[in-house]
C-alpha atoms as a PDB file:
ATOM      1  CA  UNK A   1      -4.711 -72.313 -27.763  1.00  0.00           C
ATOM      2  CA  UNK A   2      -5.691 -71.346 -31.171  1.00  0.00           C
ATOM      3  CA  UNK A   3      -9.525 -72.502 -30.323  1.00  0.00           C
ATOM      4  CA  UNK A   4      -9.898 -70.771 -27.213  1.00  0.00           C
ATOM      5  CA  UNK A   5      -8.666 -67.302 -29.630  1.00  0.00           C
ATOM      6  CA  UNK A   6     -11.092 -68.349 -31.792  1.00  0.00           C
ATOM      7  CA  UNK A   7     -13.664 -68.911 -29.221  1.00  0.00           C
ATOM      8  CA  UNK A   8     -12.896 -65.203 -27.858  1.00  0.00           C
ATOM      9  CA  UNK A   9     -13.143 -63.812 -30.982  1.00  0.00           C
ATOM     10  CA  UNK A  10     -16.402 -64.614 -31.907  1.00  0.00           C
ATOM     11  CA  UNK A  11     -17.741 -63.993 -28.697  1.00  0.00           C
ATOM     12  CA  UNK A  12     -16.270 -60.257 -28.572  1.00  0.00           C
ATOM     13  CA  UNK A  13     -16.773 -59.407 -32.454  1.00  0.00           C
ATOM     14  CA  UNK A  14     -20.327 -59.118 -31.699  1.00  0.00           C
ATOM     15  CA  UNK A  15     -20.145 -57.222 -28.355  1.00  0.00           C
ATOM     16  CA  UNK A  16     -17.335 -54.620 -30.090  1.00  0.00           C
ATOM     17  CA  UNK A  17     -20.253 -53.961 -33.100  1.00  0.00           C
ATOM     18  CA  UNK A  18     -22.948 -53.397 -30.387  1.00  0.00           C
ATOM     19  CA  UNK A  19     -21.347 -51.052 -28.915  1.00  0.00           C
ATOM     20  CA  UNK A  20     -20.063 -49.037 -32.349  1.00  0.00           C
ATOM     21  CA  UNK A  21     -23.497 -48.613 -33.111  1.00  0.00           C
ATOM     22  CA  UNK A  22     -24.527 -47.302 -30.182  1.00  0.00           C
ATOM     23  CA  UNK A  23     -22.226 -44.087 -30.415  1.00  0.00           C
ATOM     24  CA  UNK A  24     -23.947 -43.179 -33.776  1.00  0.00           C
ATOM     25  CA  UNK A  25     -25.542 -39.925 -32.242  1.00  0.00           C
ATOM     26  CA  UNK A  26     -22.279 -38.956 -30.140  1.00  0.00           C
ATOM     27  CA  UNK A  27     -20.328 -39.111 -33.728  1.00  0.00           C
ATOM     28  CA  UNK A  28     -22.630 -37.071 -35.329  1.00  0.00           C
ATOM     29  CA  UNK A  29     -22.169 -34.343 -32.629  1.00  0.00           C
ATOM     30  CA  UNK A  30     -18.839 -34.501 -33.042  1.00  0.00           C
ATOM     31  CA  UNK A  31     -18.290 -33.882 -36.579  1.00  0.00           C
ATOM     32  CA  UNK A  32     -20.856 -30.692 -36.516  1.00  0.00           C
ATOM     33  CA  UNK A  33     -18.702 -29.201 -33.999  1.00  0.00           C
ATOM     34  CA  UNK A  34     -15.283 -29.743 -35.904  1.00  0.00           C
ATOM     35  CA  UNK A  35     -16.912 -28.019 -38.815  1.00  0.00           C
ATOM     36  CA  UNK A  36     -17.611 -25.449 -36.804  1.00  0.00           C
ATOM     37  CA  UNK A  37     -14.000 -25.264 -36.028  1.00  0.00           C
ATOM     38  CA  UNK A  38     -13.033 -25.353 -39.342  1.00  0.00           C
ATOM     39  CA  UNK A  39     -14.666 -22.461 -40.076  1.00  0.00           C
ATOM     40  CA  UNK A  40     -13.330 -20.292 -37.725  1.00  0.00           C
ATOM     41  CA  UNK A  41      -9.983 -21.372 -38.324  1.00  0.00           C
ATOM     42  CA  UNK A  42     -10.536 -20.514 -42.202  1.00  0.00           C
ATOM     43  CA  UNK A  43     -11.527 -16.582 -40.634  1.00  0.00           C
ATOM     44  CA  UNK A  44      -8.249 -16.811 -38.271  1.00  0.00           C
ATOM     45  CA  UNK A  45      -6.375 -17.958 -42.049  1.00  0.00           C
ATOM     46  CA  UNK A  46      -7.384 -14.950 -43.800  1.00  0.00           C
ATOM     47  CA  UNK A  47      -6.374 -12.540 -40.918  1.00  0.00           C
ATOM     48  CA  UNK A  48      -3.065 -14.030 -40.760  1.00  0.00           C
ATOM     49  CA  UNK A  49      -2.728 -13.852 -44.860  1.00  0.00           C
ATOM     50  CA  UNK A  50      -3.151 -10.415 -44.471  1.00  0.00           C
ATOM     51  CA  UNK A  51      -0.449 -10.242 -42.224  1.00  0.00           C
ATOM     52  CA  UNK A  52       1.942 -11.585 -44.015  1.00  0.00           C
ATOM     53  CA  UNK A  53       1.174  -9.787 -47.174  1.00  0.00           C
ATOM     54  CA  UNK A  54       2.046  -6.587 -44.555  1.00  0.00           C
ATOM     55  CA  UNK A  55       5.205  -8.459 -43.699  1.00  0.00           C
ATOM     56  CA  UNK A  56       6.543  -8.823 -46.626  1.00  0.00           C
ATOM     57  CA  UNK A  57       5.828  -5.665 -48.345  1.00  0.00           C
ATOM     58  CA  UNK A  58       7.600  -3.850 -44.844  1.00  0.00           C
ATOM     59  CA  UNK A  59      10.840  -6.365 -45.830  1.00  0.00           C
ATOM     60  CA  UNK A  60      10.490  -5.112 -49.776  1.00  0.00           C
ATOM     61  CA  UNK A  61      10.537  -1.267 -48.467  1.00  0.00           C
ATOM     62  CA  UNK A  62      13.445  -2.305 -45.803  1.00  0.00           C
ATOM     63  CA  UNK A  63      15.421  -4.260 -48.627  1.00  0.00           C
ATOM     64  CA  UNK A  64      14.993  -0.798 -50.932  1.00  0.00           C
ATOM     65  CA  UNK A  65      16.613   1.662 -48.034  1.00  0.00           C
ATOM     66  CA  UNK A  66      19.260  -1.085 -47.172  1.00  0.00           C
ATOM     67  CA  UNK A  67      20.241  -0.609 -50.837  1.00  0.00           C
ATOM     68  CA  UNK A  68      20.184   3.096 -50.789  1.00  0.00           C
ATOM     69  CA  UNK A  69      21.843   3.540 -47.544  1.00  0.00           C
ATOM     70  CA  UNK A  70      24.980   1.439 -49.082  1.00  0.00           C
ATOM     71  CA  UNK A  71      24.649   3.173 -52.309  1.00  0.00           C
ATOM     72  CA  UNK A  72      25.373   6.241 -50.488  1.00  0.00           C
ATOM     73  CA  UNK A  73      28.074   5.244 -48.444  1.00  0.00           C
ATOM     74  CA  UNK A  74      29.419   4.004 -51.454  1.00  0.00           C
ATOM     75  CA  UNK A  75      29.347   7.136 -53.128  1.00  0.00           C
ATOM     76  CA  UNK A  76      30.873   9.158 -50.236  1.00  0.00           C
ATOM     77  CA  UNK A  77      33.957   6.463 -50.277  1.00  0.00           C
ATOM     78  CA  UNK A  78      34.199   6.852 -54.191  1.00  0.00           C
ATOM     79  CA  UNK A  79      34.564  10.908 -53.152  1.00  0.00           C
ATOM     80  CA  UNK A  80      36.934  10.098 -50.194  1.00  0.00           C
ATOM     81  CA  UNK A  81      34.602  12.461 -48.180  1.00  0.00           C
ATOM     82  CA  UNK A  82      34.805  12.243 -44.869  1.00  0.00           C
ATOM     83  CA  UNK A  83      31.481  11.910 -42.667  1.00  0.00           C
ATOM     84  CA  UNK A  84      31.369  12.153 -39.066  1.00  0.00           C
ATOM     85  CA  UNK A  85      28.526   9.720 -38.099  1.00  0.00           C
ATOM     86  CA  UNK A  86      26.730  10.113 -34.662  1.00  0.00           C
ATOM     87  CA  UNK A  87      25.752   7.457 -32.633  1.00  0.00           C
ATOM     88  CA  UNK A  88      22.307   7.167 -31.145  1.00  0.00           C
ATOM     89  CA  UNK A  89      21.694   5.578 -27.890  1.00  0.00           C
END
């Protein structure tokens, strides 16, 4: 059994190699077009960095008026006064 293996072996090795070297062209193709790729994704990177730079100076400001909003309500409890509030649909 472990002849015949053997046997197969050397008798594919070769034909496996043969046929690696004939996709040499059809790699090169390949790899040009995944740089390509790669550079637009870099572009698509940037755009989205700049979008979450927006994001998270909008969540600062909101953070800053969700303080200031309790502060206030704060302060009207500390002076017991007595606020209707009006519900907006």
């Amino acid at each position: 059994m472990k002849k015949i293996l053997t046997i197969l072996a050397f008798t594919i090795l070769p034909l496996i190699s043969i046929g690696q070297e004939a996709n040499v062209d059809i790699k090169n193709n390949d790899t040009a077009e995944i740089i390509i790729e790669k550079k637009a994704e870099t572009q698509n990177a940037k755009q989205t960095s700049s979008n979450s730079t927006a994001k998270s100076q909008l969540l600062k400001i909101n953070r800053k008026k969700s303080s200031d909003i309790i502060s206030i309500k704060a302060y009207r409890k500390s002076l017991q006064i007595k606020v209707k509030e009006v519900k907006l649909c």
